[in-house]
Protein backbone atom coordinates (compact mmCIF):
# COMPACT_ATOMS: atom_id res chain seq x y z
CA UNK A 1 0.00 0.00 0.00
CA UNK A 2 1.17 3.53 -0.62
CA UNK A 3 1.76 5.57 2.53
CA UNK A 4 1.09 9.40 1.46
CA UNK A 5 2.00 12.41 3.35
CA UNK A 6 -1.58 12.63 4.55
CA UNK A 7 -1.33 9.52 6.08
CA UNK A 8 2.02 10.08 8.27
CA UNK A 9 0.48 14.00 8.91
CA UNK A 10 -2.71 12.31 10.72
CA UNK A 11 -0.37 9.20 12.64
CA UNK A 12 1.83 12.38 13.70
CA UNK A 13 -0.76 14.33 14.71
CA UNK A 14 -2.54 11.59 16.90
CA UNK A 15 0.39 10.14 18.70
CA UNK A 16 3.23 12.45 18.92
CA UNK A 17 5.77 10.70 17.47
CA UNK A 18 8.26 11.99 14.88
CA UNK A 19 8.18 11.97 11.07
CA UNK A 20 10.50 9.04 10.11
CA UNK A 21 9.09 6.93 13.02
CA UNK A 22 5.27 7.51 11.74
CA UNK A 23 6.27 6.76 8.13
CA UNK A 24 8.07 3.44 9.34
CA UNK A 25 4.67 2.40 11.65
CA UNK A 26 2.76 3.05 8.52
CA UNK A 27 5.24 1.15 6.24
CA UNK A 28 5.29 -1.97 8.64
CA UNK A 29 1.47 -2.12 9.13
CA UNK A 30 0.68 -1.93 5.70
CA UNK A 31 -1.05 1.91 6.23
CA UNK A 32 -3.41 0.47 9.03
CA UNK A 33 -3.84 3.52 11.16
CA UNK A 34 -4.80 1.74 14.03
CA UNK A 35 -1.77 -0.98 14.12
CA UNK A 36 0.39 1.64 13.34
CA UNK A 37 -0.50 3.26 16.72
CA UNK A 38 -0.42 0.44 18.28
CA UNK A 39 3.24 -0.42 16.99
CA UNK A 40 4.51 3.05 17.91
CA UNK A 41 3.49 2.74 21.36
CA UNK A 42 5.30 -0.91 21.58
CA UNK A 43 8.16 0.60 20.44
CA UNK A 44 7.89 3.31 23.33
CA UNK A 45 7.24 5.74 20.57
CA UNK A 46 3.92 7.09 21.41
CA UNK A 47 1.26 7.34 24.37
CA UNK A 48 -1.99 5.70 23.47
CA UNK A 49 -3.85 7.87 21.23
CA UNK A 50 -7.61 9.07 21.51
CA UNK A 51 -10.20 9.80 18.93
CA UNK A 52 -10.16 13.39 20.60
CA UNK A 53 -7.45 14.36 19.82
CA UNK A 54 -7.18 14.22 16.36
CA UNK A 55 -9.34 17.61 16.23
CA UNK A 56 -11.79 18.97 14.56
CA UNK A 57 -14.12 21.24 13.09
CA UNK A 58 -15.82 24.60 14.88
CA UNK A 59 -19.10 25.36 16.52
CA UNK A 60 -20.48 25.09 19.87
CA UNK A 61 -21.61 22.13 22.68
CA UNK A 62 -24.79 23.07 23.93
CA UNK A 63 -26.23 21.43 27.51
CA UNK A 64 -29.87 21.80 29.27
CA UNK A 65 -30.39 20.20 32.26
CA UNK A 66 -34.23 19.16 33.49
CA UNK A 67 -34.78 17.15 36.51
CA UNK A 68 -33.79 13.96 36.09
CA UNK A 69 -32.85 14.43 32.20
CA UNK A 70 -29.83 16.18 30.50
CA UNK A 71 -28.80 16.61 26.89
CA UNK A 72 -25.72 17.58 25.13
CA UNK A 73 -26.01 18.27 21.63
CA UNK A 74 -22.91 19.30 18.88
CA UNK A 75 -23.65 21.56 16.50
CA UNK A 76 -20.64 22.35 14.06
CA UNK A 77 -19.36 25.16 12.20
CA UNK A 78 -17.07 26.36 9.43
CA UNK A 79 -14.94 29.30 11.45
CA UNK A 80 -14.57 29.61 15.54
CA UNK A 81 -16.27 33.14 14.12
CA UNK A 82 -19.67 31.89 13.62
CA UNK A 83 -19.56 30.40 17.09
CA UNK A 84 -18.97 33.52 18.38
CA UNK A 85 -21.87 35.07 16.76
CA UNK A 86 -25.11 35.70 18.95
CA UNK A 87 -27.12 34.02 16.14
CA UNK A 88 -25.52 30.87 16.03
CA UNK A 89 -25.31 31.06 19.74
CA UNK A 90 -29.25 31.46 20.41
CA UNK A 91 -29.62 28.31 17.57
CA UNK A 92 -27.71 26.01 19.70
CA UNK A 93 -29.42 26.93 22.27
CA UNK A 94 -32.45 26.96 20.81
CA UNK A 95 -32.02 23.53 19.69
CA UNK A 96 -30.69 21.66 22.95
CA UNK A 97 -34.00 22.59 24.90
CA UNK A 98 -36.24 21.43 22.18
CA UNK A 99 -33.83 18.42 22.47
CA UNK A 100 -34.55 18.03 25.70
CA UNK A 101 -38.36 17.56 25.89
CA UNK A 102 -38.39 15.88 22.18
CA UNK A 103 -36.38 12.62 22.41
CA UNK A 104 -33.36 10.65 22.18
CA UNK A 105 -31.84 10.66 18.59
CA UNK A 106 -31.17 13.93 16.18
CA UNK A 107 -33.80 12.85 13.76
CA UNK A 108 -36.61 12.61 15.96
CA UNK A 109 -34.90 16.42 17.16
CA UNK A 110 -34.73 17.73 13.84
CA UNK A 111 -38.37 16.57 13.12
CA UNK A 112 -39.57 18.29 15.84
CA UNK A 113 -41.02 22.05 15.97
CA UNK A 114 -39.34 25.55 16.88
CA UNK A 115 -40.98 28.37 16.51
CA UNK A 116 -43.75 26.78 14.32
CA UNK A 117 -40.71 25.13 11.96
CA UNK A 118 -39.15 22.29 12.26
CA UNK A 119 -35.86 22.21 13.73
CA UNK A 120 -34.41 20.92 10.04
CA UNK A 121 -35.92 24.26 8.79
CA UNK A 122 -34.84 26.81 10.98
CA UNK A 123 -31.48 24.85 11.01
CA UNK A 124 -31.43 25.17 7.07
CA UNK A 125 -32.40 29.15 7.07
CA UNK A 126 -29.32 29.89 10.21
CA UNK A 127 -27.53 28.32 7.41
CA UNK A 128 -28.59 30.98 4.31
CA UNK A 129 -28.83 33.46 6.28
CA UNK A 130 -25.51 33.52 8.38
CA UNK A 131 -23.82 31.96 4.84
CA UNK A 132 -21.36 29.01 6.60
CA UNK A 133 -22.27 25.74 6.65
CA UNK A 134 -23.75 23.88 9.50
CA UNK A 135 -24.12 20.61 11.32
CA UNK A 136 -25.90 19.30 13.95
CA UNK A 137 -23.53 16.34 14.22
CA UNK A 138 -24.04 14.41 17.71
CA UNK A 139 -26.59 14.09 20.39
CA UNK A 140 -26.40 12.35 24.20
CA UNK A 141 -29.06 12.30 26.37
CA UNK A 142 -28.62 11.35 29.99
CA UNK A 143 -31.23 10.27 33.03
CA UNK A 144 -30.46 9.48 36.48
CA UNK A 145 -31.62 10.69 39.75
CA UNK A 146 -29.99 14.11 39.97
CA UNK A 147 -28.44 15.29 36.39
CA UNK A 148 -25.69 17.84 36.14
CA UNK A 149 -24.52 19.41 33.56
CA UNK A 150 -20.91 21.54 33.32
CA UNK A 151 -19.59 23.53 29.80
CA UNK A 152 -16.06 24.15 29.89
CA UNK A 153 -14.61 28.04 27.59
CA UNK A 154 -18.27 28.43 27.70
CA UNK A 155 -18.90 31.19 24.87
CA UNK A 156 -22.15 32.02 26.44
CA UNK A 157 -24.27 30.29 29.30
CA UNK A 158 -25.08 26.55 28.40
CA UNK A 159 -22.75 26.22 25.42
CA UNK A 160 -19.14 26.01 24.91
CA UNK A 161 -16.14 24.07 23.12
CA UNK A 162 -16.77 20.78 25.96
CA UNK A 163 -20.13 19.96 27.59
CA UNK A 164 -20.22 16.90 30.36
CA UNK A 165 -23.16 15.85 31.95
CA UNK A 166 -22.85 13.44 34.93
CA UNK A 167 -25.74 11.25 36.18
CA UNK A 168 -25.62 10.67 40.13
CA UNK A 169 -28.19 8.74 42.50
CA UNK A 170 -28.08 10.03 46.05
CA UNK A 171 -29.53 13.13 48.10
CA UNK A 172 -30.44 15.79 45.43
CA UNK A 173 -28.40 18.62 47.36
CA UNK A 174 -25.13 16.52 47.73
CA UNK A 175 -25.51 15.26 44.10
CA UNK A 176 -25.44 18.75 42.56
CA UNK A 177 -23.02 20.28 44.80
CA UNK A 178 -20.16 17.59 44.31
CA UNK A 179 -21.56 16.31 40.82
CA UNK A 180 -20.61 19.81 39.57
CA UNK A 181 -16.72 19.20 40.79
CA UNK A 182 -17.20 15.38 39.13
CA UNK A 183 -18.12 17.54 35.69
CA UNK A 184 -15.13 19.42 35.82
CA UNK A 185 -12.89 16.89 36.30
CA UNK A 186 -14.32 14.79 33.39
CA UNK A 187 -13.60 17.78 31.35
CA UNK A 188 -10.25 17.84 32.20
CA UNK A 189 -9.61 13.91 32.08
CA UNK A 190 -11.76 12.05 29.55
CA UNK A 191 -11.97 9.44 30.81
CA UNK A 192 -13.14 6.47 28.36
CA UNK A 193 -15.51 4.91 30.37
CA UNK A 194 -17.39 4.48 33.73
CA UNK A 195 -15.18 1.41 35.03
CA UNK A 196 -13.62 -1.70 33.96
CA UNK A 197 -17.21 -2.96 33.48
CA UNK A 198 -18.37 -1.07 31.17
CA UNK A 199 -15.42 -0.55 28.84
CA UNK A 200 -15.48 -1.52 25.60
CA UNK A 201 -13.85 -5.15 25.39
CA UNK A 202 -12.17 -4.41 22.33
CA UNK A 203 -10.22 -1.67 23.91
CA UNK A 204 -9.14 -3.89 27.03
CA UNK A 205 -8.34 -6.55 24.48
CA UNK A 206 -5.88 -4.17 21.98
CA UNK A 207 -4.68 -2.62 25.52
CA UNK A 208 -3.19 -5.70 26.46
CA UNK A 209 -1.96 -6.78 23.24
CA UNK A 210 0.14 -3.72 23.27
CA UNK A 211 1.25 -3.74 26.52
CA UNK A 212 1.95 -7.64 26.44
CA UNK A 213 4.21 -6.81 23.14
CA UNK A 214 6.01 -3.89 24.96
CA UNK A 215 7.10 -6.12 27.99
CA UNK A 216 8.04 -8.62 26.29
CA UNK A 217 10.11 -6.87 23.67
CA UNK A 218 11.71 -4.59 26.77
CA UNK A 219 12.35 -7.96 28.83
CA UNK A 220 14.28 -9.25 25.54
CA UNK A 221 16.28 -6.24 24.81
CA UNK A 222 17.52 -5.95 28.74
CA UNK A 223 21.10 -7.05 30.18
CA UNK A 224 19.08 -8.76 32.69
CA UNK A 225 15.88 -10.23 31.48
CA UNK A 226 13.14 -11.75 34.27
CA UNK A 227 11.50 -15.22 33.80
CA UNK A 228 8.89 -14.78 31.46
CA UNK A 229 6.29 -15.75 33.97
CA UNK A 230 7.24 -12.84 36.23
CA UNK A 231 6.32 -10.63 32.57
CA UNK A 232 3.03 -12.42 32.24
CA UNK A 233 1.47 -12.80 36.18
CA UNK A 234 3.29 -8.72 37.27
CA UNK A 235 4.57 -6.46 34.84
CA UNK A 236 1.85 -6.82 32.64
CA UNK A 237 -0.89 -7.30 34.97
CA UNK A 238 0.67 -4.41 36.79
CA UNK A 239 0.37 -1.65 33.13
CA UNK A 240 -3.17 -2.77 33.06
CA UNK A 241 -3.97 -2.14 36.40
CA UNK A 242 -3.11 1.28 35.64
CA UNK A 243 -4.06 2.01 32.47
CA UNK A 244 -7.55 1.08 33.80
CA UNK A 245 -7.10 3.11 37.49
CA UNK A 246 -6.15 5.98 34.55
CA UNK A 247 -8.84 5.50 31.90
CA UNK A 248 -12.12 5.08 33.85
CA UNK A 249 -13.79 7.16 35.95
CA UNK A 250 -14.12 5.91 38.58
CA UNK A 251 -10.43 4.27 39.04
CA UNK A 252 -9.14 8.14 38.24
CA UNK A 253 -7.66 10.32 41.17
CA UNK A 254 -9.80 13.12 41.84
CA UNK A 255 -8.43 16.26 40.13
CA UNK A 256 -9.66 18.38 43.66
CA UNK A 257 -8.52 15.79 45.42
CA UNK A 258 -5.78 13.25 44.24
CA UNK A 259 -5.62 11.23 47.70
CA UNK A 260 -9.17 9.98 46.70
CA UNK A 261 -10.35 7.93 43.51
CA UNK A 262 -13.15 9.48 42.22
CA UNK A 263 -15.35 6.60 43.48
CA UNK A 264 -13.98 7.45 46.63
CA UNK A 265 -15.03 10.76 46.71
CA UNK A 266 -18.52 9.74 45.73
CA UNK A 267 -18.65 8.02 48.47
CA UNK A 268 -17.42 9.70 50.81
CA UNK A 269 -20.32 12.84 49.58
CA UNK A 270 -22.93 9.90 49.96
CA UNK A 271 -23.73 9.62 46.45
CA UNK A 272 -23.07 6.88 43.58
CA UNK A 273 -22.13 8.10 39.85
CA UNK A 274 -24.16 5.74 37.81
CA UNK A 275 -23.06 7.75 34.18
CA UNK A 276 -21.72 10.16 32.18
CA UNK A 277 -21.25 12.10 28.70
CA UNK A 278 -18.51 14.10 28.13
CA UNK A 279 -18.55 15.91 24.08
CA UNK A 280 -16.06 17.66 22.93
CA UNK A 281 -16.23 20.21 19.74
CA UNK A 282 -14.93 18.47 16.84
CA UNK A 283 -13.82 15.29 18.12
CA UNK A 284 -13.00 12.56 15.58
CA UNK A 285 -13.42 15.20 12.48
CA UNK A 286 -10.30 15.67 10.01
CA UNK A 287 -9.60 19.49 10.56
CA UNK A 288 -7.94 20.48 7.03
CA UNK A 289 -4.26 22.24 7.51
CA UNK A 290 -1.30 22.43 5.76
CA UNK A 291 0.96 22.52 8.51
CA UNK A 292 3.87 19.93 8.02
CA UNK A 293 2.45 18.77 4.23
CA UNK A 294 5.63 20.03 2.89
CA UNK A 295 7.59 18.42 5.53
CA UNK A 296 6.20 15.27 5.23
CA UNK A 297 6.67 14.99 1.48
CA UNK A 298 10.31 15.74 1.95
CA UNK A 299 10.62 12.49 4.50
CA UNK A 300 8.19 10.67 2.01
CA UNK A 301 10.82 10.99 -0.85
CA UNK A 302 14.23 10.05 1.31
């Protein structure tokens, strides 16, 4: 398979690593993104990539909170400019409260009625009249016992470039006075999941592959290698431990306060997280630059 420029740009972008090592992961997986991430990181080359960070277009998160019920909807842009513009702004907003009492997927949303339109409509005349394109790209709804909601560089109140909502059973005043502080920190960690229940087997399972083929490869490469079974029953059961403690919420140390897991903390307020949603502007959308095209081609060639 040809590996182009575009293709080392993006594995550069994602994982940090340099130029000539991206090319080589792409060369020796054949141009499979994915393996090509995952042999960076077993060569120590690069931390484990997320979807998020391989930004993204514009626009605007926009959260609404009822009891018991919270939504976050994405609604993208062309330019950061139109998501500064009060127009835009009142659309989103606009939009996530009729999302809120409508349903639970953006079709049903977009078939429903704003101002005597549909939500399609009015989204379809923002887009003549303000002249950039549009998308309402992503919906999640939440429900629990006490829903809170947190937007983090809001641009105006209930919209911003990351919304989190956080689902939490428990007394209603303790939920929303520590559930905010849970929002914030899922803003700042992302995590990928609840706990080590609920994530997705297929990451676990590629986790361990990696981590299996990094200890291994260390152990071989070492002046004094351990017995292999000391690799398989600690080291590697050891990296997992961690990567989960680092990648769910739960397992996470508190940002406000680190001596506590997050599950700790819940606990100690007297509530129980039972969910969350944290959206991002942009995530997992190709943002078009030209930044190191040049660069690249120049590596691609030598």
């Amino acid at each position: 398979m040809t590996i182009t420029a575009q293709m080392v740009k993006e594995l550069r972008e994602s994982t940090g690593a340099g130029m000539m090592d991206a090319k080589k992961a792409l060369t020796e997986t054949n141009g499979d993104m994915e393996a090509a991430v995952d042999w960076l990181r077993t060569k120590g080359l690069a931390k484990a990539a997320k979807k998020a960070d391989r930004v993204a277009a514009e626009g605007l998160i926009g959260v609404a909170v009822t009891t018991g019920k919270g939504v976050a909807i994405e609604i993208n842009s062309e330019t950061d400019f139109v998501a500064k513009n009060a127009d835009f702004q009142a659309l989103v907003r606009d939009i996530a409260n009729v999302a809120l009492t409508t349903g639970d997927s953006i079709e049903v949303v977009k078939a429903a009625h704003l101002n005597g339109k549909t939500v399609e409509t009015v989204l379809q005349e923002a887009i003549a009249r303000i002249g950039e394109n549009m998308n309402f790209r992503r919906m999640h709804v939440l429900e629990g016992s006490t829903v809170v909601s947190y937007v983090h560089n809001a641009a105006a109140d209930g919209m911003g470039k990351i919304g989190v909502l956080v689902a939490l059973n428990g007394p209603a005043e303790a939920a929303q006075a520590i559930g905010k502080q849970f929002a914030m920190h899922i803003a700042a960690t992302s995590p990928l999941s609840l706990s080590e229940a609920t994530m997705d087997p297929a990451v676990v399972e590629r986790e361990l592959a990696v981590q299996t083929a990094k200890a291994l490869e260390e152990n071989a490469s070492s002046a004094k290698p351990k017995p292999e079974q000391v690799i398989h029953n600690n080291i590697i059961p050891g990296r997992m431990k961690k990567f989960l403690a680092e990648n769910t919420l739960l397992g996470q140390a508190f940002v406000i306060n680190p001596d506590l897991t997050v599950e700790q903390a819940a606990k100690e307020a007297g509530v129980e997280i039972t969910g969350f949603a944290r959206v991002a502007v942009g995530e997992g959308v190709e943002k078009k630059t030209e930044d190191f095209a040049a660069e690249v081609a120049k590596a691609l060639q030598g």
